[in-house]
N, C-alpha and C. Protein backbone atom coordinates (compact mmCIF):
# COMPACT_ATOMS: atom_id res chain seq x y z
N UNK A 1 0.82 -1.19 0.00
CA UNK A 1 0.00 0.00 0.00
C UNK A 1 0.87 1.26 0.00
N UNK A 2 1.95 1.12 0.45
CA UNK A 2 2.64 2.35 0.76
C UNK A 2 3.46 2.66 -0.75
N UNK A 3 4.11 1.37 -1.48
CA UNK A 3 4.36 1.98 -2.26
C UNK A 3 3.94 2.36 -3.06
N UNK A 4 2.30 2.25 -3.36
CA UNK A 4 1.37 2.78 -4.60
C UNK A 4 1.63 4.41 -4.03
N UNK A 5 2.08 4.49 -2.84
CA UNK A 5 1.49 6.21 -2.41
C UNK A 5 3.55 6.59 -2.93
N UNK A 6 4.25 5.81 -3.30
CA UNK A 6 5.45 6.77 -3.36
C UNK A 6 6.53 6.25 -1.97
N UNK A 7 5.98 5.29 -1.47
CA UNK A 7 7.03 4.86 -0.52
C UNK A 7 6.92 5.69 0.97
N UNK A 8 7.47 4.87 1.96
CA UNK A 8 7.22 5.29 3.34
C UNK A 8 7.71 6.70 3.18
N UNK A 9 8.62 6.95 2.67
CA UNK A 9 9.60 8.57 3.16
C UNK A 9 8.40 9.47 2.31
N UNK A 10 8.33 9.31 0.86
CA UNK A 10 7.30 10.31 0.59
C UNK A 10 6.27 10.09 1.44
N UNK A 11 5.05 9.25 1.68
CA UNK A 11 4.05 9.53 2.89
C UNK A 11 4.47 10.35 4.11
N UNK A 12 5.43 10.18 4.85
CA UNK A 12 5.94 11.04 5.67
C UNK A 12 6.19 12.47 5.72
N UNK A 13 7.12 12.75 4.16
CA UNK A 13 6.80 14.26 4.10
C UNK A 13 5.76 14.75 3.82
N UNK A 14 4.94 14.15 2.74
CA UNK A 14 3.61 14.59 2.76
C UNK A 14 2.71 14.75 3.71
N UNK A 15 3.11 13.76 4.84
CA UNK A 15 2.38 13.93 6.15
C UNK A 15 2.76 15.14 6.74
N UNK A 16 4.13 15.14 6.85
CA UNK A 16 4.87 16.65 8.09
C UNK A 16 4.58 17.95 7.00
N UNK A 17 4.46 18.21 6.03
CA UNK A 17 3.81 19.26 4.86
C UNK A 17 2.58 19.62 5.47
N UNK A 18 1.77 18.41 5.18
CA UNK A 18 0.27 18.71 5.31
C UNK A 18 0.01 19.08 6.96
N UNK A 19 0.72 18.71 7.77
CA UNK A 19 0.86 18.81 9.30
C UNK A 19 1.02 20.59 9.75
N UNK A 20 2.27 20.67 8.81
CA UNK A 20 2.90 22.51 9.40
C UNK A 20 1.98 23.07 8.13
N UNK A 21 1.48 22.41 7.45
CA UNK A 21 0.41 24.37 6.52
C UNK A 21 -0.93 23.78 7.75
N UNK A 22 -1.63 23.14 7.95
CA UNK A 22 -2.40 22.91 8.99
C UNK A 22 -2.29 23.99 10.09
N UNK A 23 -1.00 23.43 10.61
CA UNK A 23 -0.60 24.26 11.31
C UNK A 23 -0.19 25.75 11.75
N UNK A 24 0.05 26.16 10.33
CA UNK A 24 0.16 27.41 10.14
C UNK A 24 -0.54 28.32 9.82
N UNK A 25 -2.29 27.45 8.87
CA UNK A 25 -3.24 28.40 9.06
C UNK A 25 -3.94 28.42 10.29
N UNK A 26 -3.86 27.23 10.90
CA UNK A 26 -4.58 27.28 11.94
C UNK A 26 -3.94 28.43 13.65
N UNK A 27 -2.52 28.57 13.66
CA UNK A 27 -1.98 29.59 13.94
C UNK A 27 -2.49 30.83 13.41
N UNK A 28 -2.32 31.46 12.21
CA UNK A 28 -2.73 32.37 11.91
C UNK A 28 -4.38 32.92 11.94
N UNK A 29 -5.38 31.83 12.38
CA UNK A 29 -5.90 32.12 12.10
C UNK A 29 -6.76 32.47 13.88
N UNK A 30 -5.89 31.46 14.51
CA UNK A 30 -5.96 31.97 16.16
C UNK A 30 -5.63 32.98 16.74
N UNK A 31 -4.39 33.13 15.74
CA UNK A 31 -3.95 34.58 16.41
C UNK A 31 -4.44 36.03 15.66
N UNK A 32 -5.12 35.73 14.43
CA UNK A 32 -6.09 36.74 13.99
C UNK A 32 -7.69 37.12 14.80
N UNK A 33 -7.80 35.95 14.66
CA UNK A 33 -9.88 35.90 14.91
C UNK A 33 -10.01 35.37 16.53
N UNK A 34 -9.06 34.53 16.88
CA UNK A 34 -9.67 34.05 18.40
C UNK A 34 -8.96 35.03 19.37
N UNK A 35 -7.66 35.17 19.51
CA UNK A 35 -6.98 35.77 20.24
C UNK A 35 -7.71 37.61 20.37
N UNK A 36 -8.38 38.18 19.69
CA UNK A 36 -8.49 39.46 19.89
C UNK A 36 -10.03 39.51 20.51
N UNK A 37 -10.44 38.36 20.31
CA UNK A 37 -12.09 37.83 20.58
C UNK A 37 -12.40 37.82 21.59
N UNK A 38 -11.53 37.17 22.76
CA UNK A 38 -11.20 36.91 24.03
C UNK A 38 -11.95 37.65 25.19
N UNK A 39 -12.51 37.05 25.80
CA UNK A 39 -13.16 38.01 26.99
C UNK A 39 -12.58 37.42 28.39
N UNK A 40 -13.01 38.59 28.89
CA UNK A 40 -12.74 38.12 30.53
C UNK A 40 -11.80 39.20 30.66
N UNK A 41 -11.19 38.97 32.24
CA UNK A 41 -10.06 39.66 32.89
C UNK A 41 -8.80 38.68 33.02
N UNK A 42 -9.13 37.83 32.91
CA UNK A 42 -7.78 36.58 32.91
C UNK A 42 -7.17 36.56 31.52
N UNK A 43 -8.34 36.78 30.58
CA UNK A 43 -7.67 36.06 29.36
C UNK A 43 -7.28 37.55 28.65
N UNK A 44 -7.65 38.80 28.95
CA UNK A 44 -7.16 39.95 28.64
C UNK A 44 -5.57 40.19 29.38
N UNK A 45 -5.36 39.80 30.34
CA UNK A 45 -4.18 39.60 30.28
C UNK A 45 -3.05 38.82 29.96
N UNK A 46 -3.36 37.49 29.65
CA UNK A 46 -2.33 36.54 28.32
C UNK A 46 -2.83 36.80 26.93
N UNK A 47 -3.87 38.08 26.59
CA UNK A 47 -3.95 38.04 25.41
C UNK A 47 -2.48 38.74 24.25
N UNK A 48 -1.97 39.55 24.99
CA UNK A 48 -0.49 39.38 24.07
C UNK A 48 0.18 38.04 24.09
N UNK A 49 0.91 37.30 25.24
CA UNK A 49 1.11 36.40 25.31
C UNK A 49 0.58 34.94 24.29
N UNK A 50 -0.91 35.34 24.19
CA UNK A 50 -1.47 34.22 22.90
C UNK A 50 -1.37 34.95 21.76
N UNK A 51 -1.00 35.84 21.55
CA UNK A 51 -1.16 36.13 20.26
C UNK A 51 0.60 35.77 19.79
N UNK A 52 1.28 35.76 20.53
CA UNK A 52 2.77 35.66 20.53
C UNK A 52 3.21 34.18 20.35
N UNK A 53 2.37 33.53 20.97
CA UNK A 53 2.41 32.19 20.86
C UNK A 53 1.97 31.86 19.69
N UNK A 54 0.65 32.15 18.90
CA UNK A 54 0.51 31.84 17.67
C UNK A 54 1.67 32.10 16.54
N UNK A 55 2.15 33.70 16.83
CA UNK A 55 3.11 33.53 15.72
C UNK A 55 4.34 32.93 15.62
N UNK A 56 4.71 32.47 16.74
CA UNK A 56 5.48 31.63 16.91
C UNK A 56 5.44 30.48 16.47
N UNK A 57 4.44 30.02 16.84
CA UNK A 57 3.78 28.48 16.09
C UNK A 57 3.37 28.48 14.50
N UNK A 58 3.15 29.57 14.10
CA UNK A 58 2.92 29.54 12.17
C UNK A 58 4.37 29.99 12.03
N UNK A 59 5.36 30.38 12.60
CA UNK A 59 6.76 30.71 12.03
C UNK A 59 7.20 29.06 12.09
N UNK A 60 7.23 28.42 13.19
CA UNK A 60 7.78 27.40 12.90
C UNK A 60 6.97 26.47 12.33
N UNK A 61 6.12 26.28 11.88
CA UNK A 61 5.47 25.95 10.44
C UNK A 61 5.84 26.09 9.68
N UNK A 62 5.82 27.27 9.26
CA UNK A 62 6.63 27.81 7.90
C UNK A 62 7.15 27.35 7.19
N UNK A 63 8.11 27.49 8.91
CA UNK A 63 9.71 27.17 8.37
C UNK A 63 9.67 25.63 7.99
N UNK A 64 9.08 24.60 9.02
CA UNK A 64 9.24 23.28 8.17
C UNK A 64 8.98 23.39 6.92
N UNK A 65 7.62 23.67 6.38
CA UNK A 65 7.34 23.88 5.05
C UNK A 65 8.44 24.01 4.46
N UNK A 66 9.20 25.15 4.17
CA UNK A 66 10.34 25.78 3.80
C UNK A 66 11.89 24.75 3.63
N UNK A 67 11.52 24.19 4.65
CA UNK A 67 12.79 23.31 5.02
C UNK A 67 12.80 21.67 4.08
N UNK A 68 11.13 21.40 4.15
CA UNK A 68 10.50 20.29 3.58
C UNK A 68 10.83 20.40 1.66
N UNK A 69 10.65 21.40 1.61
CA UNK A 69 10.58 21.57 0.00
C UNK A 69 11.34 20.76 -0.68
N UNK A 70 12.73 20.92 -0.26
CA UNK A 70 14.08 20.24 -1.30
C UNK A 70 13.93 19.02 -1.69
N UNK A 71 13.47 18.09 -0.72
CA UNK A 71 13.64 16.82 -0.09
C UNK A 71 12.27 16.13 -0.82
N UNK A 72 11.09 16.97 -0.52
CA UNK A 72 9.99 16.50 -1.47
C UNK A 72 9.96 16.74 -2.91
N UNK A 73 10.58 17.96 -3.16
CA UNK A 73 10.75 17.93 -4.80
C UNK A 73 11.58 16.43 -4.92
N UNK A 74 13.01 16.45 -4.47
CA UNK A 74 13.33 15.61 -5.19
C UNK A 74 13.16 14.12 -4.83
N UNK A 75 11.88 13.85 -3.95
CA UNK A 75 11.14 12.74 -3.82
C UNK A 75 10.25 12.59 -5.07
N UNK A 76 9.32 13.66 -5.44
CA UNK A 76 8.22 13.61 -6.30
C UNK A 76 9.29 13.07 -7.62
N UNK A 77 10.87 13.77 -7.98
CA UNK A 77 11.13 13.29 -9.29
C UNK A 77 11.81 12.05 -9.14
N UNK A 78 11.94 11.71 -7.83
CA UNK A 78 12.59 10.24 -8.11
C UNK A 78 11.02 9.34 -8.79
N UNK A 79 10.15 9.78 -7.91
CA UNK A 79 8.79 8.93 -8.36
C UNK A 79 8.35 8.87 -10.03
N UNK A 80 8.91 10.25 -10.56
CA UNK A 80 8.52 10.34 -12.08
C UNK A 80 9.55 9.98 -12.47
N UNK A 81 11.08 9.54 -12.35
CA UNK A 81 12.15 8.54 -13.05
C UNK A 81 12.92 7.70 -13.39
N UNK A 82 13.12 7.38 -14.11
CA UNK A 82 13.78 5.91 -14.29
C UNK A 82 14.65 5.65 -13.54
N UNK A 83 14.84 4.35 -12.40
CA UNK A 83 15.99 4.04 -12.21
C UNK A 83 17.50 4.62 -12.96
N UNK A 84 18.29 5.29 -12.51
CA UNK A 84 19.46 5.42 -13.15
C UNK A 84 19.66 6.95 -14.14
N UNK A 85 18.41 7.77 -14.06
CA UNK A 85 18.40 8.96 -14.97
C UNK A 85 18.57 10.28 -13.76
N UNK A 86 19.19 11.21 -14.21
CA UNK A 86 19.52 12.75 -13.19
C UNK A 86 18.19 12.82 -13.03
N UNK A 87 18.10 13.41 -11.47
CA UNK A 87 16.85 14.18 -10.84
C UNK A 87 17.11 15.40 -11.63
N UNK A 88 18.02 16.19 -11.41
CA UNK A 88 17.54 17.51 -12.12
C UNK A 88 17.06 17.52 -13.23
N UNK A 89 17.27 17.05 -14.10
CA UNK A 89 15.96 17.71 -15.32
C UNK A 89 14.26 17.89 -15.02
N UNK A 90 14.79 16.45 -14.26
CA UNK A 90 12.80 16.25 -13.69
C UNK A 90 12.53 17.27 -12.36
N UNK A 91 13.27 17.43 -12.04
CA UNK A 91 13.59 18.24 -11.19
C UNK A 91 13.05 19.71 -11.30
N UNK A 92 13.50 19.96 -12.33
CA UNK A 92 12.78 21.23 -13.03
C UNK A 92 11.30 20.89 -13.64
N UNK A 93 11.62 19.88 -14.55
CA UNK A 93 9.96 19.82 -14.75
C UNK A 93 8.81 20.16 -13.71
N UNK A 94 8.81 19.03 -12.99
CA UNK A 94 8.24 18.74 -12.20
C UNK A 94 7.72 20.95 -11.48
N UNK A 95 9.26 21.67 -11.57
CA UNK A 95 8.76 22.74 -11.14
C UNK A 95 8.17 23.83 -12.18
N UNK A 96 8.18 23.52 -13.23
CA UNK A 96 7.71 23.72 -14.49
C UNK A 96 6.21 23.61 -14.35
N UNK A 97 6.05 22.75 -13.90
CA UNK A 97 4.60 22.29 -14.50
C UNK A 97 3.47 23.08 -13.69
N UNK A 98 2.27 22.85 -14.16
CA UNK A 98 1.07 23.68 -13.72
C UNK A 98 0.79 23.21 -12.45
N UNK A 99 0.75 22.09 -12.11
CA UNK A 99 0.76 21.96 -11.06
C UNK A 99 1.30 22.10 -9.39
């Protein structure tokens, strides 16, 4: 099953990808819409504090994202090539393409 999906390592990054943008809208979107929402006298005072925490938490999102890229591109072109042919050409394709 795993290798119809591209093999354990691609499932994985695709997992930790899909994990930190999750993560990062869902950060951004706490520290936009919930964090300023906030009532009370308790939570008016960790409301900097949560809002600090969110961006903290979509930065290091991000950054996996960011960090993830290399490693999944050149997962996706091992998947589109022949045993024994350069990743880079597909390499580029692959960033070529519409997709």
């Amino acid at each position: 099953m795993l290798e119809g999906a591209g093999g354990l390592l691609t499932v994985v990054f695709r997992f930790v990808v899909l994990a930190a943008t999750t993560g990062a809208v869902g950060a951004w979107c706490f520290g936009r819409l919930v964090v300023p929402s906030v009532a009370g006298e308790a939570a008016a005072r960790h409301r900097r504090d949560l809002a600090q925490l969110a961006g903290r938490a979509g930065m290091i999102c991000a950054a996996v994202i960011v960090f993830a890229f290399v490693p999944r591109l050149m997962l996706q072109a091992r998947a589109l090539n022949d045993p024994g042919d350069p990743l880079w050409p597909t390499m580029m394709a692959v960033l070529s393409g519409r997709w």
